[in-house]
Structure formats: structure tokens, C-alpha cells
Protein backbone atom coordinates (compact mmCIF):
# COMPACT_ATOMS: atom_id res chain seq x y z
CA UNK A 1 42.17 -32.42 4.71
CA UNK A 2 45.51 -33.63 2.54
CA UNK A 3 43.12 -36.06 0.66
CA UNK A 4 40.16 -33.68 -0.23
CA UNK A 5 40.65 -32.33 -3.49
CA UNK A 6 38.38 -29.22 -4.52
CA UNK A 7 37.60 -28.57 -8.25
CA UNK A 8 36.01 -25.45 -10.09
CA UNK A 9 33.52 -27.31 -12.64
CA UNK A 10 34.35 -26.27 -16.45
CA UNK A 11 33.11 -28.59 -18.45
CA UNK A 12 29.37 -30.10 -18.76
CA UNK A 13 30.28 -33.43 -17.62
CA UNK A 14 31.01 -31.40 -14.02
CA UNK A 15 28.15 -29.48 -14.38
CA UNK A 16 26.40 -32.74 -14.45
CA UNK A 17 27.68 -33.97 -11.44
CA UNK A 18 26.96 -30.67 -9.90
CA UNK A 19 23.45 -31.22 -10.37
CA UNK A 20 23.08 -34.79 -9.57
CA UNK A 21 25.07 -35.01 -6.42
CA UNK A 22 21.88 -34.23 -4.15
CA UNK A 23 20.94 -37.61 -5.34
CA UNK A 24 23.29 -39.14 -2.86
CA UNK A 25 22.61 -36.93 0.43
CA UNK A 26 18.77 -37.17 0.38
CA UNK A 27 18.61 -41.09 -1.11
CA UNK A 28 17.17 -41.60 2.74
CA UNK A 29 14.85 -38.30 3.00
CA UNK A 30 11.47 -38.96 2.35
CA UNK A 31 11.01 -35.06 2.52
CA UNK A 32 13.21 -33.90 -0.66
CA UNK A 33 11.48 -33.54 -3.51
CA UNK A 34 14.21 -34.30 -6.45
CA UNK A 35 14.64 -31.00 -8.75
CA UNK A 36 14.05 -31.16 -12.24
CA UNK A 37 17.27 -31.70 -14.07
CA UNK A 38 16.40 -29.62 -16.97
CA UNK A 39 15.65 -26.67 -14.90
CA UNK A 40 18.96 -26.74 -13.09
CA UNK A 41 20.55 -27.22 -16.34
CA UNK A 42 19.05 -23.37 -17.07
CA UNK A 43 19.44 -21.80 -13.89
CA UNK A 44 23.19 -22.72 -13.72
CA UNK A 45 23.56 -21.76 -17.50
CA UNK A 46 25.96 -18.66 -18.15
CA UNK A 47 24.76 -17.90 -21.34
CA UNK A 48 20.97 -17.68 -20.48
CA UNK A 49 20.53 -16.78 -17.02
CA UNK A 50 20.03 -13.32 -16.77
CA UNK A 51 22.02 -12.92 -13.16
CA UNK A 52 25.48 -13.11 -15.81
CA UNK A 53 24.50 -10.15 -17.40
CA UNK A 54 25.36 -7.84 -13.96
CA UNK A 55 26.67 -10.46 -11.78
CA UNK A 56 29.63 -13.44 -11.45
CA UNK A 57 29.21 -17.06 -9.59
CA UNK A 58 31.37 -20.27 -10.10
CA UNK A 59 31.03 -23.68 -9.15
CA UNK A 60 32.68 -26.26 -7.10
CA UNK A 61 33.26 -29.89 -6.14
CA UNK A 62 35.22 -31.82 -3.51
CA UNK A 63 35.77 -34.76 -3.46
CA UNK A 64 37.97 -37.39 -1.51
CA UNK A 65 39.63 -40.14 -2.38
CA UNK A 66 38.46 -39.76 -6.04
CA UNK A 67 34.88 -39.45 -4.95
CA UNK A 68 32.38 -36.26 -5.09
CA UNK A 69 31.53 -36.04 -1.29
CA UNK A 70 30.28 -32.04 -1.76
CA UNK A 71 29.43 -29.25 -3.84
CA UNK A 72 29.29 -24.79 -3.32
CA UNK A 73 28.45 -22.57 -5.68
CA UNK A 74 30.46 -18.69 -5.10
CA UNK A 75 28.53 -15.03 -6.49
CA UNK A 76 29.32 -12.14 -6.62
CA UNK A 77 25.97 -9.46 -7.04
CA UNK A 78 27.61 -6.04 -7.67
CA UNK A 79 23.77 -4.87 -7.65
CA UNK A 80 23.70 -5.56 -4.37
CA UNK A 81 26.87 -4.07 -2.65
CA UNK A 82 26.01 -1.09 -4.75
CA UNK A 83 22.37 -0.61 -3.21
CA UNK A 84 23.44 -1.24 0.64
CA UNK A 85 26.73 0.16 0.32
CA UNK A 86 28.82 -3.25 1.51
CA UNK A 87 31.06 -5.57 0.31
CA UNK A 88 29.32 -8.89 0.82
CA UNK A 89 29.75 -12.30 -1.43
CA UNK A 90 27.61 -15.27 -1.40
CA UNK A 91 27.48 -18.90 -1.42
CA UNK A 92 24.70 -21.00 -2.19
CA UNK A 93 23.80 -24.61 -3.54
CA UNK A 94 25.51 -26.24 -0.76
CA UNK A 95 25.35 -29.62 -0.22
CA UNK A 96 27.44 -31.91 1.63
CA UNK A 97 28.29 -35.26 3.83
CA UNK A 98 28.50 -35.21 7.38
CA UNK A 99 31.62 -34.01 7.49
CA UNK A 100 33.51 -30.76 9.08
CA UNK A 101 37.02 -31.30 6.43
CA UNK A 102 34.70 -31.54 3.52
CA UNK A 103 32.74 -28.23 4.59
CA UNK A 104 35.60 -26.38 5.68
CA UNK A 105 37.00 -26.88 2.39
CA UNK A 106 34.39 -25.79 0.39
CA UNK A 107 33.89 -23.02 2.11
CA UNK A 108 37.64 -21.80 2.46
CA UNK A 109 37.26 -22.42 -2.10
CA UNK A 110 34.27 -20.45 -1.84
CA UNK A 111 35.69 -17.77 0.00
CA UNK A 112 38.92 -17.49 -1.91
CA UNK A 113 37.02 -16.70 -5.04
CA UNK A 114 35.35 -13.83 -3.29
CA UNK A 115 38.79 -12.78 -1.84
CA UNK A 116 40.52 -12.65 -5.37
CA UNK A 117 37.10 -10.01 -6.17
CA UNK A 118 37.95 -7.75 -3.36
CA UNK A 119 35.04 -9.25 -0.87
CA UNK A 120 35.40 -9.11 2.76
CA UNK A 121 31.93 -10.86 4.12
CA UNK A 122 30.11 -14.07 2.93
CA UNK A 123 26.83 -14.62 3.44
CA UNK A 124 24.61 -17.23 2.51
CA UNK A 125 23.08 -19.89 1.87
CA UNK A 126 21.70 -17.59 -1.33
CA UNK A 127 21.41 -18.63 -4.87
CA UNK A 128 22.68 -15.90 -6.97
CA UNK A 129 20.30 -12.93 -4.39
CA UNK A 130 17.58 -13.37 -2.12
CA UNK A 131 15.36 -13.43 -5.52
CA UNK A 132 15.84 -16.86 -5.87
CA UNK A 133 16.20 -19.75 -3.57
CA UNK A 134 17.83 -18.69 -0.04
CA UNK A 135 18.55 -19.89 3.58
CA UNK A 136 18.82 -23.20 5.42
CA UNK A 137 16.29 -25.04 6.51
CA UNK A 138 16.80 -25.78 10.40
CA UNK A 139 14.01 -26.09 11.77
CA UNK A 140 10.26 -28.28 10.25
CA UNK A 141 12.67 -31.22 8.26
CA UNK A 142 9.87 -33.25 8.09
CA UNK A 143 7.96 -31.30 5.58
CA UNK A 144 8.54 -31.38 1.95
CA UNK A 145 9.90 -27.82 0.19
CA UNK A 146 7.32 -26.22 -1.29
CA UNK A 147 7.98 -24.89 -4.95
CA UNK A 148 11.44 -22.54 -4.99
CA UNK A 149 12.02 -22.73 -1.02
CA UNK A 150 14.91 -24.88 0.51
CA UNK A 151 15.59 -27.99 1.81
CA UNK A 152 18.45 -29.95 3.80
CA UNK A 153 19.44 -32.72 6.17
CA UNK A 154 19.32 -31.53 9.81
CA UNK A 155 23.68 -31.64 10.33
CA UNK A 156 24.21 -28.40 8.30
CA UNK A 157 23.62 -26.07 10.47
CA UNK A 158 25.99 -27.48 12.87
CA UNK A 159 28.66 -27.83 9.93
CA UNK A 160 28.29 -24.60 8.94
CA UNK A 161 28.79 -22.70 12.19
CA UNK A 162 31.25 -25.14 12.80
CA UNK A 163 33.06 -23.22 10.04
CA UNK A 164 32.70 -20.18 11.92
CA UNK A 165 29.69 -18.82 10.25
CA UNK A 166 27.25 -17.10 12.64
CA UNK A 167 23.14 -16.10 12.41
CA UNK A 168 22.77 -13.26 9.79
CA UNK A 169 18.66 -13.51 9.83
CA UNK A 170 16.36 -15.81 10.06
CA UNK A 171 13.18 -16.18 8.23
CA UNK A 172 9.56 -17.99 8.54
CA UNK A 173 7.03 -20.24 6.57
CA UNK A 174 3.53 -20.34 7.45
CA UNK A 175 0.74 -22.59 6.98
CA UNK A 176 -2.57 -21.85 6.30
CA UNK A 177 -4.08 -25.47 7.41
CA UNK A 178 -7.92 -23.76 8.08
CA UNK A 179 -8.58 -21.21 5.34
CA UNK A 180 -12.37 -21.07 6.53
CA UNK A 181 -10.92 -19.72 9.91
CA UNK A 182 -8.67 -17.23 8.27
CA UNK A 183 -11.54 -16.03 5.73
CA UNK A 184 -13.96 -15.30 8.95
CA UNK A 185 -11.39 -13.13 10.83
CA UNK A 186 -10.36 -11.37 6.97
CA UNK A 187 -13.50 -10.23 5.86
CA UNK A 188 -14.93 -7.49 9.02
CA UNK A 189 -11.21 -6.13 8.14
CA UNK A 190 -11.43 -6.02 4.44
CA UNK A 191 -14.81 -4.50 4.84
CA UNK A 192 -13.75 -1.82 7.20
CA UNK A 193 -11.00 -1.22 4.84
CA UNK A 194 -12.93 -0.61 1.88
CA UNK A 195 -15.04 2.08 3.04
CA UNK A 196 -11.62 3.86 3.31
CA UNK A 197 -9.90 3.91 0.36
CA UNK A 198 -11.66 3.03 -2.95
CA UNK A 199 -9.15 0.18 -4.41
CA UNK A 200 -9.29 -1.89 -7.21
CA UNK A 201 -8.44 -5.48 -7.05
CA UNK A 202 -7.86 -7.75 -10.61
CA UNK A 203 -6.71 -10.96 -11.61
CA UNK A 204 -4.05 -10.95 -13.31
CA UNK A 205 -3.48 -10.64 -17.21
CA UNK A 206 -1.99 -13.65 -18.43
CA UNK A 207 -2.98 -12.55 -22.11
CA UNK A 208 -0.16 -9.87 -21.76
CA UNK A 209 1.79 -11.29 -19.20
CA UNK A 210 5.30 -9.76 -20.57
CA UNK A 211 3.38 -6.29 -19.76
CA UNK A 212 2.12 -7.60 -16.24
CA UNK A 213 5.29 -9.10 -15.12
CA UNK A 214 6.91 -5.52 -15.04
CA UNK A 215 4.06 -4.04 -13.45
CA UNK A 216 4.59 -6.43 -10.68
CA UNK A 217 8.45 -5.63 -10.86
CA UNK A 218 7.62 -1.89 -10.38
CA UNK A 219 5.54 -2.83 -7.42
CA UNK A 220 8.34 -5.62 -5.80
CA UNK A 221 11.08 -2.94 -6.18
CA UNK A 222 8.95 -0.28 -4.58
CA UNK A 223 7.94 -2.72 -1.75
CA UNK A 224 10.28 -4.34 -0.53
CA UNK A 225 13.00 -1.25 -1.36
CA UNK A 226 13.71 -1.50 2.84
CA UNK A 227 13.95 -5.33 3.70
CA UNK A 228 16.83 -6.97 4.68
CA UNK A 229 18.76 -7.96 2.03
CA UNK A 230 16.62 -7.00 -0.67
CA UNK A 231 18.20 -6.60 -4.34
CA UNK A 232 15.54 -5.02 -7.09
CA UNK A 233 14.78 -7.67 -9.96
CA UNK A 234 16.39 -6.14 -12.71
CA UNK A 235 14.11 -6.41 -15.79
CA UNK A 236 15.90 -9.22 -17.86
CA UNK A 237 15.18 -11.73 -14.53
CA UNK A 238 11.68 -10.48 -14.14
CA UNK A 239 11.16 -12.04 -17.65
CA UNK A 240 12.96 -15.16 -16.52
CA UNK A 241 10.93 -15.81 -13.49
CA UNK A 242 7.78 -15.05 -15.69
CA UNK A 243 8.70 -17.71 -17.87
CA UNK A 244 9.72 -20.26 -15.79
CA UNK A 245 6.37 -19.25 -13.52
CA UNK A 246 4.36 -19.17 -16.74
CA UNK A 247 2.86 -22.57 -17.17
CA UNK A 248 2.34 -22.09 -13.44
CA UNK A 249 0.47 -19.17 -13.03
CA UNK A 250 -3.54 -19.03 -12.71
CA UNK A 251 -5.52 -15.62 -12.57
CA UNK A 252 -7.41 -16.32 -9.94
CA UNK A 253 -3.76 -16.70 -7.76
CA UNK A 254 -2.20 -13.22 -9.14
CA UNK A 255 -3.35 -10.18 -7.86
CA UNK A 256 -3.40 -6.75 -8.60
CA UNK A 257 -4.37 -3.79 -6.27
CA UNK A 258 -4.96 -0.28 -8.07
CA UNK A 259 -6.06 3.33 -6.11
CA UNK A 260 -6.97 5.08 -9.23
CA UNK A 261 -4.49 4.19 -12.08
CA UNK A 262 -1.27 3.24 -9.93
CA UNK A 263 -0.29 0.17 -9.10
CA UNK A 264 -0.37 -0.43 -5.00
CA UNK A 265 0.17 -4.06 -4.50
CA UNK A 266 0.18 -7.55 -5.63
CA UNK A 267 -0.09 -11.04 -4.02
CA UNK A 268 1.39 -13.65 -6.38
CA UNK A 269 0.11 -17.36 -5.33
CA UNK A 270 1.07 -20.57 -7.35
CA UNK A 271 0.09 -24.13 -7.22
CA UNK A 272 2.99 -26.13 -5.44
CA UNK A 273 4.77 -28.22 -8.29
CA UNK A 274 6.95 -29.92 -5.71
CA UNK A 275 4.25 -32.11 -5.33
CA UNK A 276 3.81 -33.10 -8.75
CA UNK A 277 7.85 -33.35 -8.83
CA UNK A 278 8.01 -35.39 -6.06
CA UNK A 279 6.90 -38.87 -8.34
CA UNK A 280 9.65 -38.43 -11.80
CA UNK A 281 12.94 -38.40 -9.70
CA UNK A 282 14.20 -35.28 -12.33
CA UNK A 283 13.48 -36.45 -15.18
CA UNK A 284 10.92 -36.00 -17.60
CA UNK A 285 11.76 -39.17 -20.15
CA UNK A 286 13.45 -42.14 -19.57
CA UNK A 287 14.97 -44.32 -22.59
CA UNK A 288 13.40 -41.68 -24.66
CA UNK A 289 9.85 -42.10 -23.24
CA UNK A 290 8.44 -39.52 -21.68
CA UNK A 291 7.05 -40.78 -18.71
CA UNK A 292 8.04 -38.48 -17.08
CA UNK A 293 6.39 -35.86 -18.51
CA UNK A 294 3.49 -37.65 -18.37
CA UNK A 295 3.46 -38.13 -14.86
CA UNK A 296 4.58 -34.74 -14.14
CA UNK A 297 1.01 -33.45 -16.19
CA UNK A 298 -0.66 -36.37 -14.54
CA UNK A 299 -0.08 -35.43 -10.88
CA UNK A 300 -0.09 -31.55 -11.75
CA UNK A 301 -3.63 -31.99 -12.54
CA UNK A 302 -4.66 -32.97 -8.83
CA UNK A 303 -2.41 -30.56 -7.18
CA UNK A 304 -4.41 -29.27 -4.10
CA UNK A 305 -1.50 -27.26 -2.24
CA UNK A 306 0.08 -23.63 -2.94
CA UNK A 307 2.82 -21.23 -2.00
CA UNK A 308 1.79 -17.39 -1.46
CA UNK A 309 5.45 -16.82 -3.21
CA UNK A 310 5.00 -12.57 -2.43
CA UNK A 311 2.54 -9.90 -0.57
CA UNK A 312 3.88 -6.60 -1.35
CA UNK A 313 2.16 -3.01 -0.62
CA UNK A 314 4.01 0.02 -1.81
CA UNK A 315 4.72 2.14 1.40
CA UNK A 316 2.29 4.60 1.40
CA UNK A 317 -0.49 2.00 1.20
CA UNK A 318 0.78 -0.43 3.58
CA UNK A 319 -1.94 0.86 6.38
CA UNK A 320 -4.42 0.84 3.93
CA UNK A 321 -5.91 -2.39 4.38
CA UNK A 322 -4.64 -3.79 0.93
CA UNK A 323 -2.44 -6.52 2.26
CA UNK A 324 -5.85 -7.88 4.37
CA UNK A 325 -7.68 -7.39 1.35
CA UNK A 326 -5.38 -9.15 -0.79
CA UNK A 327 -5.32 -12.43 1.79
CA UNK A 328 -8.69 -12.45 1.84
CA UNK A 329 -9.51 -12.91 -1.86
CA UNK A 330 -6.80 -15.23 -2.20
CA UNK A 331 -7.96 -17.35 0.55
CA UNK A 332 -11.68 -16.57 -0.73
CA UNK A 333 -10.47 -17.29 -4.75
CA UNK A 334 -7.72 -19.94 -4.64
CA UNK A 335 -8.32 -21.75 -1.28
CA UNK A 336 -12.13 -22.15 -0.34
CA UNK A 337 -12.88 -21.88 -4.21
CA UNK A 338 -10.59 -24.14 -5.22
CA UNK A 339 -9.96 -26.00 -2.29
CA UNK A 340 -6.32 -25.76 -1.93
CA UNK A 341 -4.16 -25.38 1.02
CA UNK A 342 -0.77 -23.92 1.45
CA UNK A 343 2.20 -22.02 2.37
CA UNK A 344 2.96 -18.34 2.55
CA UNK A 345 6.50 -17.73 2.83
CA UNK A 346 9.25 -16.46 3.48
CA UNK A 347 8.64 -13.53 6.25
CA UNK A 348 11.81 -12.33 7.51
CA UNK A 349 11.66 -12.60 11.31
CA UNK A 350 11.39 -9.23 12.15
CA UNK A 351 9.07 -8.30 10.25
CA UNK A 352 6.65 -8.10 13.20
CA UNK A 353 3.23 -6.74 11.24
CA UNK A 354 3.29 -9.34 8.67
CA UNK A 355 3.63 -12.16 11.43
CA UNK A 356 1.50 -10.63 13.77
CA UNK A 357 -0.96 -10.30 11.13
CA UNK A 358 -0.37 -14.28 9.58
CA UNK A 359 -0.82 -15.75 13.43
CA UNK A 360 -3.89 -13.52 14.11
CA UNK A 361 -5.71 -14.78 10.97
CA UNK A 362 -4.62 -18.48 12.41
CA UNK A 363 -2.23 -19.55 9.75
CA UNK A 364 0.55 -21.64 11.87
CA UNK A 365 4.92 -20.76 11.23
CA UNK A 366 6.21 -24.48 10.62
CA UNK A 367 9.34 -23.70 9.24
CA UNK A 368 12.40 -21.36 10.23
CA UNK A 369 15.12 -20.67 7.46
CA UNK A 370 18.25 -19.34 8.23
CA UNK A 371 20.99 -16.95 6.31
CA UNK A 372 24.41 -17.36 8.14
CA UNK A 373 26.92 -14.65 7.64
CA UNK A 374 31.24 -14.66 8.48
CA UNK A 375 33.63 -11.70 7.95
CA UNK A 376 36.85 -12.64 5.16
CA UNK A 377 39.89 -12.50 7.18
């Protein structure tokens, strides 16, 4: 390992090279869909991503013999630590060549950073909190990520346990490849349902979306209060996602449920930009052009596939039937309607209604993600 050399990036040149490096390990992986540069350029900017304002990351590279061979971002979410009372860091954005020394380095850079914050547990792969993009991919390579899920070459797992890291959860994607099927078994439920409880279910309000994004926060943080590594949105990256989301978002796709005047759930659904992404390699001009900008509003256009990003039912309306009600008018609204097709992810895997309830209403689990997890000697 005498010839690997790891660096913190500090200037934008690095930064740069952070982002582009990917270029290299996927130039063979029909799979990866290239991420816009731009965006990256945001969500790894101190000044304007709102993680900064509670929370600490830095960046690495390695390289060997002069050349960038890896990359590892390090955070530190006091937010989270505080809420489940431990003292866990992350890594995330890791990429790397086949290669245990180059791993093993990063990681042991990674981990030193946490060290010199008091940390005695990584976890990971997260970026920034299970809010954002999280786990490895190890299992369904051969699809393409949908929009804000992972994706990696097959040989990480094996160089990350390799590095002693060990299984901290694992988590699904499902497919929903016959929505016709799923809408037939849906609607005797959602009918029984609504006998029960008079609900209210509305698009959502993209004239006052600022408003509507922290209803939906009130709702996620109420939800999801009890899953596995769950860390509330605070409300400064609630207005982040909304505006990245933004251009994204269609009314038929968002979902409110209401009992009365409260809030009780929301699905949130979005047309898969991946596949729009996939043609403009990252950029959206080239030589000042911009075609890629064009093709990105070109192939956005004919978009036909989705992710179901969230399903979330505050507790004492989870037996309610909302959830099934929810499905159903998506499936009714944004798939049949509109004839897409798509993902709902990710399900953590023990989260045994939810995936009992996705495989009885046929969708298929084609991916399995994993979170990995090693105790700071």
C-alpha cells in the first residue's frame, strides 16, 4: 500500500475529479446511467447544501502511482446519533478499482476522520443520511438505477467485506411490470376500505408547493419516526429535495390522504429521469451548445417509466386501508392512465407488511441493496 497516496479534495479542480472519476469504472457498464455533472456540483457544495447547516462530510481520493484509482466521501449526521442514541459515522460515494489496497485505504482515511470526531461505528454506503442516496447494489446489476437509487459493479461487495465490513440491513426494489394485475387485486381492498374510514385523497398542489412540501415533511417524520435508520428531514432539505424534484413532479404522481383536516399519508411517484439521462453522458452543453439540454427535454418528453420514491401512513392509520388506497390510484392515475411502468423502492427487508403487501398485488423484488456496518477499533 507504500505507493497509494490518499488525498482530502480542497480545491475545485479535486472536486472535479471527484465527480468525474465514475467515468472510468462504468466506461464498460451498459447499466450506469452517467449523473448530471451540474447536480453533483450542488449536492457536494458546502455552501448550499443544506446537510452543512447540522452536519460535517469530507472528501477523498487515492490514487497510485500518480493516478486517481478511487474515491470516499466521510459524514458525520449529529441528527442522527442524537435521535437513536449511537455514535455511528458514514461513508458514501464510493467508488473504486478492483482492488483490496485501494479500498482498504480509503476506508482506513474514511474512518480516521470519524475517529478524530469521537465515532466508534461506520456504516454505509449512505450519502450524507438515508434521505438521500444509500446502499450497494448486490444483487439485479443488469438493470439501470432508477432516479436517486444506486448503482455499482458487482466486486464491491466482496471489497468491502473484505475490509471487514459486515451486513447492517438490506433493502428491496420492486417492479410493477403488470399494473392491470395489481389494479384488479387493489380495488375490492380499497373499496372495503372506504366504507371504513371516510378519507380524502388529492393531488398534490404544485401552485404552493413550498406549503405542500412541509406537509409531506410532517407526514415523512411522523411515518417513518420507527424505521431503521431513519433521520427526520429537517426543513431547510425538505426545500432542497422540493426543488431539485420540482421540474419533476406531476399531480397526478403526488398524493395526499386527509381523515378530516389532518394529514394521514402521502405516496410521492416521479417519472424516472435516469432514462432521459442515460443519452447526454453529464452534460447538458458541449462547446457551448446545448445539446445536451436539448436531448435531456427531448427524451424527458417520452419517458414511460417511474419510481414510487415514498408510501408513508402515520401510525394510527396504517390499518386503515390508506396505503392500498394510495397504490391503487397511483397505479389507476399514473400507470394505466398514463401508461407508465416502474419501480417502488426502497423497502427495508423487514418490513414484512409492505412486502407482503407489494408481492400479493404481483409487483416482482428485482433488486436487493445493502448497508454494511464495522465497529472503529
Amino acid at each position: 500500500m507504500s505507493n497509494i497516496e490518499i488525498s482530502e479534495v480542497s480545491s475545485r479542480q479535486e472536486r472535479n475529479a471527484f465527480i468525474e472519476f465514475p467515468w472510468r469504472i462504468y466506461i464498460n457498464d451498459p447499466a450506469w446511467v452517467p449523473p448530471l455533472i451540474i447536480e453533483r456540483k450542488a449536492f457536494l457544495d458546502r455552501k448550499r447544501h443544506p446537510f452543512y447547516r447540522h452536519g460535517d462530510a469530507a472528501l477523498f481520493l487515492a490514487r497510485k502511482n500518480r493516478e486517481i484509482v478511487g474515491r470516499i466521501m466521510a459524514s458525520d449526521d449529529p441528527n442522527y446519533n442524537a435521535l437513536h442514541q449511537s455514535n455511528v459515522g458514514r461513508f458514501g460515494l464510493f467508488e473504486c478499482i478492483d482492488n483490496r489496497d485501494v479500498a482498504a485505504a480509503l476506508f482506513e482515511r474514511a474512518e480516521n476522520w470519524l475517529r478524530e470526531r469521537g465515532r466508534t461505528e461506520i456504516m454505509g454506503p449512505i450519502d450524507y443520511s438515508t434521505n438521500y442516496v444509500c446502499a450497494l447494489l448486490i444483487d439485479g446489476f443488469q438493470f439501470p438505477p432508477t432516479i436517486l437509487t444506486a448503482h455499482n459493479p458487482p466486486y464491491y461487495k466482496d471489497l468491502i467485506e473484505s475490509c471487514g465490513f459486515t451486513k447492517a440491513k438490506d433493502w428491496y426494489a420492486w417492479w410493477f411490470s403488470d399494473p392491470e394485475k395489481a389494479a384488479a387485486r387493489l380495488r375490492p381492498l380499497g373499496e372495503r376500505f372506504r366504507k371504513r374510514l371516510a378519507v380524502t385523497i388529492r393531488a398534490g398542489n404544485l401552485k404552493n408547493i413550498r406549503e405542500e412540501s412541509r406537509r409531506l415533511r410532517q407526514i415523512y417524520n411522523q411515518a417513518w419516526k420507527n424505521n431503521w435508520g431513519f433521520v427526520p428531514f429537517t426543513e431547510s432539505e425538505i426545500e432542497f429535495m422540493t426543488h431539485e424534484l420540482s421540474q419533476l413532479i406531476i399531480p397526478d404522481f403526488t398524493l395526499i390522504a386527509e381523515v378530516g383536516d389532518e394529514p394521514a399519508g402521502f405516496i410521492l411517484c416521479v417519472p424516472d429521469i435516469n432514462v432521459a439521462l442515460s443519452h447526454i453522458n453529464g452534460r447538458l452543453t458541449t462547446f457551448g451548445f446545448p445539446i445536451g439540454l436539448l436531448k435531456l427535454l427531448y427524451y424527458k418528453s417520452r419517458i414511460r417509466t417511474a419510481r414510487l420514491i415514498a408510501l408513508g401512513v402515520i401510525e394510527k392509520y396504517r390499518r386503515a386501508g390508506i396505503a392500498e388506497i394510495l397504490v391503487l390510484r397511483i397505479v389507476e392515475d399514473a400507470m394505466i392512465k398514463h401508461g407508465f411502468t416502474g419501480e417502488l423502492s426502497l423497502t427495508l427487508e423487514d418490513n414484512f407488511m409492505i412486502n407482503r403487501f407489494l408481492e400479493a398485488i404481483g409487483a416482482r423484488r428485482y433488486k436487493t441493496y445493502r448497508i454494511f456496518k464495522r465497529t472503529l477499533n
